[in-house]
N, C-alpha and C. Protein backbone atom coordinates (compact mmCIF):
# COMPACT_ATOMS: atom_id res chain seq x y z
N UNK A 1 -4.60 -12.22 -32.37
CA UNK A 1 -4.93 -11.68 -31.06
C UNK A 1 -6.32 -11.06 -31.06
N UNK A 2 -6.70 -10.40 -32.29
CA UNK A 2 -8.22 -9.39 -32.50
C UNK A 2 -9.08 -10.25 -32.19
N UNK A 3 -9.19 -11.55 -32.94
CA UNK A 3 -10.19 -13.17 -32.88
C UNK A 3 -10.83 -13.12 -31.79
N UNK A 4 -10.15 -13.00 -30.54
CA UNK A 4 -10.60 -13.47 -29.19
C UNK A 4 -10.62 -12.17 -28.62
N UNK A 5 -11.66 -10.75 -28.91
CA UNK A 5 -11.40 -10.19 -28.72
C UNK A 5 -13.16 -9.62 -28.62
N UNK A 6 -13.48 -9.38 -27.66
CA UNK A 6 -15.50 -8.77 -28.00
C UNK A 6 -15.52 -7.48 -27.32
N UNK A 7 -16.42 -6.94 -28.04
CA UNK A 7 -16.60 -5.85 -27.44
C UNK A 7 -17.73 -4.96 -27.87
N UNK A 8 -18.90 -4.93 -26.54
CA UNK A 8 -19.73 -4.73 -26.20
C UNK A 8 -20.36 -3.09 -26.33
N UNK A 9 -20.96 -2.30 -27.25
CA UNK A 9 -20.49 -0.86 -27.30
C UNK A 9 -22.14 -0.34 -27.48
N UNK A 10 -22.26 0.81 -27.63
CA UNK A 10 -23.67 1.66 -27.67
C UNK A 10 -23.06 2.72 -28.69
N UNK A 11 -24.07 3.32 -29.79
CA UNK A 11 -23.59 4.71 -30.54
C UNK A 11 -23.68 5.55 -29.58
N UNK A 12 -23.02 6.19 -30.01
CA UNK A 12 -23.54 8.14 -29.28
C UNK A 12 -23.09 7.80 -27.58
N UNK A 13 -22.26 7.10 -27.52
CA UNK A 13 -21.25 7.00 -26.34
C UNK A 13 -19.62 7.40 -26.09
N UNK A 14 -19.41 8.02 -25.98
CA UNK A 14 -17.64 8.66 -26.10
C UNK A 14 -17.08 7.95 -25.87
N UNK A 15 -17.66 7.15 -24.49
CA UNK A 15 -15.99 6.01 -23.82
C UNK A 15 -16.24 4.65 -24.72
N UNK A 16 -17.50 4.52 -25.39
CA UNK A 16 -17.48 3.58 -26.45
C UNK A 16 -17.09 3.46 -27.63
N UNK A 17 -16.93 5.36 -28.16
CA UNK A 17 -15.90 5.85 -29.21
C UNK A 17 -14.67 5.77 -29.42
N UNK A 18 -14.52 6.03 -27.33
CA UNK A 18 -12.50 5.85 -27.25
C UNK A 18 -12.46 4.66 -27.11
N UNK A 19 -12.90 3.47 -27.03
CA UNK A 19 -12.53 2.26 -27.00
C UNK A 19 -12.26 1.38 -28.59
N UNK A 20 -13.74 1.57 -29.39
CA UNK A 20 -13.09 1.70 -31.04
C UNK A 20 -12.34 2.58 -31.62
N UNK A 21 -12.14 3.47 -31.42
CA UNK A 21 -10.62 4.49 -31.68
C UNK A 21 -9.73 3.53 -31.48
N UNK A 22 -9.67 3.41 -30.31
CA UNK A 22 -8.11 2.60 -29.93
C UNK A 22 -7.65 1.16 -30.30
N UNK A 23 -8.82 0.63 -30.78
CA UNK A 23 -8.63 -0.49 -31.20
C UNK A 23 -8.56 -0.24 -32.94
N UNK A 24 -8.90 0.40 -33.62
CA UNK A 24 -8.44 1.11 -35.03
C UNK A 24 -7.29 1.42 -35.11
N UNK A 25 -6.94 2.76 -34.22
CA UNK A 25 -5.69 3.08 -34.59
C UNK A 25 -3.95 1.84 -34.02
N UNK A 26 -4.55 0.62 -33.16
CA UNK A 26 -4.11 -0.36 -32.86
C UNK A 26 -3.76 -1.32 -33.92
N UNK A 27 -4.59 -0.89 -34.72
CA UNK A 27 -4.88 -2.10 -36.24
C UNK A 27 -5.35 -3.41 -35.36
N UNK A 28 -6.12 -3.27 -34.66
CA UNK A 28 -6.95 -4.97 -34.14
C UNK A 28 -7.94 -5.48 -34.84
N UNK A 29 -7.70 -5.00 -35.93
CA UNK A 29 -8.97 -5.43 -36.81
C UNK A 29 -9.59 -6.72 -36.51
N UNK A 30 -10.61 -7.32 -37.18
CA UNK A 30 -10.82 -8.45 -36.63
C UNK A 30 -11.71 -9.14 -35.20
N UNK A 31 -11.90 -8.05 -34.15
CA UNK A 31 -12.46 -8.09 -33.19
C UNK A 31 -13.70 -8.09 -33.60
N UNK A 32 -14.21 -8.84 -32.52
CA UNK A 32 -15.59 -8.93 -32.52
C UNK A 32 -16.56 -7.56 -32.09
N UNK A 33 -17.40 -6.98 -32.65
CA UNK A 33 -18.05 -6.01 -31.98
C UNK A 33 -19.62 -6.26 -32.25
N UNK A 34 -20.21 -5.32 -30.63
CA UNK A 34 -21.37 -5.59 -31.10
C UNK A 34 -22.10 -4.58 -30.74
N UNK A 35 -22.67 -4.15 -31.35
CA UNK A 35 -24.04 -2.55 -30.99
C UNK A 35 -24.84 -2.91 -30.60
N UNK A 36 -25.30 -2.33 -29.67
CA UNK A 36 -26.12 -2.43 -28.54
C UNK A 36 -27.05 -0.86 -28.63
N UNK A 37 -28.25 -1.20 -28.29
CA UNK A 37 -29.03 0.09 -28.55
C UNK A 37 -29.30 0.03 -27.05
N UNK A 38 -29.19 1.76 -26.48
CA UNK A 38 -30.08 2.24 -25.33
C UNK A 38 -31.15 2.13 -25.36
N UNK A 39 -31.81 2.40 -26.35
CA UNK A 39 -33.05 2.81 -26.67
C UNK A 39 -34.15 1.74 -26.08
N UNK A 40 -34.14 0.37 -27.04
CA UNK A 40 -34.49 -0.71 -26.46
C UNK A 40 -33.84 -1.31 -25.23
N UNK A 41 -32.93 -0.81 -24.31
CA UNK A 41 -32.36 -1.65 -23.15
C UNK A 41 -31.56 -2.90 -23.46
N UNK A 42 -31.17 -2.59 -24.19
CA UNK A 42 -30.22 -4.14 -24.83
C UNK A 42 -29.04 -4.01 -23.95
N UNK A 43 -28.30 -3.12 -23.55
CA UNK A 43 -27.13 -2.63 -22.36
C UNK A 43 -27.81 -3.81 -21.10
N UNK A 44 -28.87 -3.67 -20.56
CA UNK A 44 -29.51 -4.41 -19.56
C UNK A 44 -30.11 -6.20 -19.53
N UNK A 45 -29.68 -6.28 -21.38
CA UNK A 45 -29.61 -7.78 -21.24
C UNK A 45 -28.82 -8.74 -20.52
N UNK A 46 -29.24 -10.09 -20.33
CA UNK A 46 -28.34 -10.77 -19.88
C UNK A 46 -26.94 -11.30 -20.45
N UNK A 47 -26.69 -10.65 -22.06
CA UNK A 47 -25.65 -10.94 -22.30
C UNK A 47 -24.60 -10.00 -21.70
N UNK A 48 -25.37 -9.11 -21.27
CA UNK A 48 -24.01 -7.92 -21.02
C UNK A 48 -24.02 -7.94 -19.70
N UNK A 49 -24.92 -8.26 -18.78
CA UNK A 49 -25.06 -8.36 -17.40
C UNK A 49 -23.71 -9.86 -16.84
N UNK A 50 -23.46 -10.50 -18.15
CA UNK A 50 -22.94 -11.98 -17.52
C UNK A 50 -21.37 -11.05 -17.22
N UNK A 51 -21.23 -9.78 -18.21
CA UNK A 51 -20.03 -9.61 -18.49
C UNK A 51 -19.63 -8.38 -17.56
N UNK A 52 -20.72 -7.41 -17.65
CA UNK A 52 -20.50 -6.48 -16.49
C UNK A 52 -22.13 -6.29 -15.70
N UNK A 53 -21.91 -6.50 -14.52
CA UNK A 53 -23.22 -6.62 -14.09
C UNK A 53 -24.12 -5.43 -13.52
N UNK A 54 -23.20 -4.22 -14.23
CA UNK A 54 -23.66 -2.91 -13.70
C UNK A 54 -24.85 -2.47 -15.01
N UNK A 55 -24.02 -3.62 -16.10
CA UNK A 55 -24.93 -2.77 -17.35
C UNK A 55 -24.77 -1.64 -18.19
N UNK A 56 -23.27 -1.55 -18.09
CA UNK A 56 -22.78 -0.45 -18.88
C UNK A 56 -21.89 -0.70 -19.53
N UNK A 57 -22.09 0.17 -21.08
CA UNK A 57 -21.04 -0.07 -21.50
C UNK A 57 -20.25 0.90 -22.07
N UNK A 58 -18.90 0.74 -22.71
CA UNK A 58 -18.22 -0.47 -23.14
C UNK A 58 -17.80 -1.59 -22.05
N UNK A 59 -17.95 -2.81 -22.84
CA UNK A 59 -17.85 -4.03 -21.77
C UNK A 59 -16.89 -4.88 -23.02
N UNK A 60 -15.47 -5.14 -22.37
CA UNK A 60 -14.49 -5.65 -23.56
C UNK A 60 -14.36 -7.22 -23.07
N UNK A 61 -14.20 -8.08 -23.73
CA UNK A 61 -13.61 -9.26 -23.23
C UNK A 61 -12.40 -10.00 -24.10
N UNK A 62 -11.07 -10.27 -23.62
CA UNK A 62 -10.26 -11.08 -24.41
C UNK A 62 -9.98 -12.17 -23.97
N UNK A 63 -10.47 -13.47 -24.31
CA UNK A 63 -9.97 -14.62 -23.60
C UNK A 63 -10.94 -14.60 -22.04
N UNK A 64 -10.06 -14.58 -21.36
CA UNK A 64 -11.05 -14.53 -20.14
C UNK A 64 -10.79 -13.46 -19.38
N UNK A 65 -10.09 -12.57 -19.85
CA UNK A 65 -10.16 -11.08 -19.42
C UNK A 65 -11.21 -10.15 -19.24
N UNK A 66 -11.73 -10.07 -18.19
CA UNK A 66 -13.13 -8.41 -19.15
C UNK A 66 -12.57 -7.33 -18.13
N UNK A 67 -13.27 -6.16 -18.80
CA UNK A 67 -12.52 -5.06 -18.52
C UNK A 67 -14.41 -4.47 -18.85
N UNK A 68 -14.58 -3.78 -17.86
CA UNK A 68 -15.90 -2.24 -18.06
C UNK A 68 -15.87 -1.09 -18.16
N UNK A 69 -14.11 -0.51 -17.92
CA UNK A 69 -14.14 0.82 -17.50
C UNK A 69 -13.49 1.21 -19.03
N UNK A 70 -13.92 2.13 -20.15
CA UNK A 70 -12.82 2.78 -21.38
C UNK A 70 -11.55 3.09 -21.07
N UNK A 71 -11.28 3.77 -19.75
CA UNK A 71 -9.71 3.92 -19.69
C UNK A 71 -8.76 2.66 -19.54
N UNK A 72 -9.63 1.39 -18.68
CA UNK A 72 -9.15 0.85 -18.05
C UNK A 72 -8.89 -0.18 -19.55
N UNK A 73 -9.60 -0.21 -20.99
CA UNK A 73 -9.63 -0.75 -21.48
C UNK A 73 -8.29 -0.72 -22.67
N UNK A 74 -8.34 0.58 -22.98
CA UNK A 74 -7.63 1.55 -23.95
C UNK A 74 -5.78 1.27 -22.86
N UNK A 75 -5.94 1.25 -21.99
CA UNK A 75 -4.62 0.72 -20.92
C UNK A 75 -4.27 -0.37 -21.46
N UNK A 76 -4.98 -1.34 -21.19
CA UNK A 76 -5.15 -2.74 -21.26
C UNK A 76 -4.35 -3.20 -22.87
N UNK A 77 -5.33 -2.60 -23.92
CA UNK A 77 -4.97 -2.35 -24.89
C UNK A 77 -3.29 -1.93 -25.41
N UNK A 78 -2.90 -1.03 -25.01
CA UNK A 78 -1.53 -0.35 -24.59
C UNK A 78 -0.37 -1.29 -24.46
N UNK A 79 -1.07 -1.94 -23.11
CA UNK A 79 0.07 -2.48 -22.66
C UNK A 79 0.65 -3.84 -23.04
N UNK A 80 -0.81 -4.31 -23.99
CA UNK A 80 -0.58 -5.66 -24.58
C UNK A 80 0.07 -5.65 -25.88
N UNK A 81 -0.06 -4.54 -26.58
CA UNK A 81 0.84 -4.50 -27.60
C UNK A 81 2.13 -3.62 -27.38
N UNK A 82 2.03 -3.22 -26.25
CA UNK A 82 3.72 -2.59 -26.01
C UNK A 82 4.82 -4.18 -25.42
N UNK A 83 4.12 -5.06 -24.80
CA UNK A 83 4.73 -5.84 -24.37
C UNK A 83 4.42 -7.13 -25.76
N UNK A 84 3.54 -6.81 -26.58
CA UNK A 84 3.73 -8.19 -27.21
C UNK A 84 4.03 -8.35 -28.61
N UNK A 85 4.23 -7.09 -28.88
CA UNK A 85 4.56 -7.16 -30.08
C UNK A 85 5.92 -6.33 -30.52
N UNK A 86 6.63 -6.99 -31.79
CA UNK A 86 7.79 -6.80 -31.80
C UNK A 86 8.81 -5.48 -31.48
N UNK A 87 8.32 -4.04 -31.77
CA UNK A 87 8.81 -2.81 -31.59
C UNK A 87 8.60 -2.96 -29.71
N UNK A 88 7.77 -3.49 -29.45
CA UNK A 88 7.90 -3.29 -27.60
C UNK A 88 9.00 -4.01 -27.29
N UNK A 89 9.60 -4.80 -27.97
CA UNK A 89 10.30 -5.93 -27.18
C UNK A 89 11.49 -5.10 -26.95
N UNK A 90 11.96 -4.12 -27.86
CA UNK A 90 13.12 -3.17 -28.00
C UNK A 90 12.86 -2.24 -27.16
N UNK A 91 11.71 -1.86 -27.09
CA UNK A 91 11.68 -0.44 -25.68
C UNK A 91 11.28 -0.98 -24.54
N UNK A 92 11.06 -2.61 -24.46
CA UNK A 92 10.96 -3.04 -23.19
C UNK A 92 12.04 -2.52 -22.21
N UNK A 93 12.61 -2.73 -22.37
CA UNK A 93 14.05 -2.43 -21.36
C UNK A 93 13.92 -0.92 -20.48
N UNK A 94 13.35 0.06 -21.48
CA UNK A 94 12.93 1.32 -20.66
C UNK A 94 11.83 1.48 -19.58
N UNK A 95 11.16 0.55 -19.87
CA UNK A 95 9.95 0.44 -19.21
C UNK A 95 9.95 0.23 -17.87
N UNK A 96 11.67 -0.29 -17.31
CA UNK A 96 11.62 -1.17 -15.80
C UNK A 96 12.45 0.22 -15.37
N UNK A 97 13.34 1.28 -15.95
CA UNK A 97 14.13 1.82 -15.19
C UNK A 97 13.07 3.05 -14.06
N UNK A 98 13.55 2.71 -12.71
CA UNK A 98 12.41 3.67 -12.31
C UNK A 98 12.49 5.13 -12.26
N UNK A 99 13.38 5.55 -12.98
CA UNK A 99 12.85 7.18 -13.08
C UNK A 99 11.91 7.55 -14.47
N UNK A 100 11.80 6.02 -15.61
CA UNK A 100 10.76 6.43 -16.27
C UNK A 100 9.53 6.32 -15.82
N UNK A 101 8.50 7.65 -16.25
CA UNK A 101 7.40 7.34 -15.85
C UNK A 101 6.33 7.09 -16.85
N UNK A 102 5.47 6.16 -16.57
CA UNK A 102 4.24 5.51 -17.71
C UNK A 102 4.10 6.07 -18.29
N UNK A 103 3.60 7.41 -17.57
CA UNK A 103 3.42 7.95 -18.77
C UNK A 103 4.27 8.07 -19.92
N UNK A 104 5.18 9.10 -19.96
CA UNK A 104 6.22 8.85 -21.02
C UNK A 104 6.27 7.90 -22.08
N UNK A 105 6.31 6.33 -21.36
CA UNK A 105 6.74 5.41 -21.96
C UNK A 105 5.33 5.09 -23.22
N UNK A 106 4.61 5.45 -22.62
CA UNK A 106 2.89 5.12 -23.39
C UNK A 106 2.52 6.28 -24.53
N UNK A 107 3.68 7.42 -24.52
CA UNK A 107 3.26 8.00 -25.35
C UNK A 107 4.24 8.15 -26.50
């Protein structure tokens, strides 16, 4: 799953910190990453513009998924290994009753 997995980051960025955090403590090893310096404007190339066209990053892509926002990514993240991998398949079932709430279930 990590293989097909990029992700677009800057040092000395937090939501670029919480996005490799979460993919560490995920064990996704294997993903593609790539540093990007502010300094020189590399954020404002056209590789990162194809992917988010605001120019910011973290900018994640899996397959043909992209995602720009860290929370929205670290979610994303979450929910693909709560639903796809084997320990989710067993707490799937909690996940639909509606007095649980996400939260809960995500933590």
């Amino acid at each position: 799953m990590a293989e097909s997995m990029l992700l677009l980051w800057g040092s000395g960025s937090p939501p670029c910190w919480r996005v490799t955090i979460a993919l560490e403590e995920k064990k996704l090893q294997g993903y593609k990453g790539k540093l990007l310096s502010f300094e020189r404007m590399e954020h404002k190339s056209n590789e990162v513009l194809e992917i988010n066209p605001r120019g910011q990053l973290p900018s994640f892509r899996h397959g043909k998924i992209v995602l720009n926002e860290s929370i929205g990514i670290c979610l994303y993240l979450e929910v693909r290994r709560f639903f796809f991998s084997p320990e989710g398949f067993r707490r799937k079932c909690c996940f639909f009753k509606p007095e649980t709430r996400f939260s809960s279930v995500l933590s």
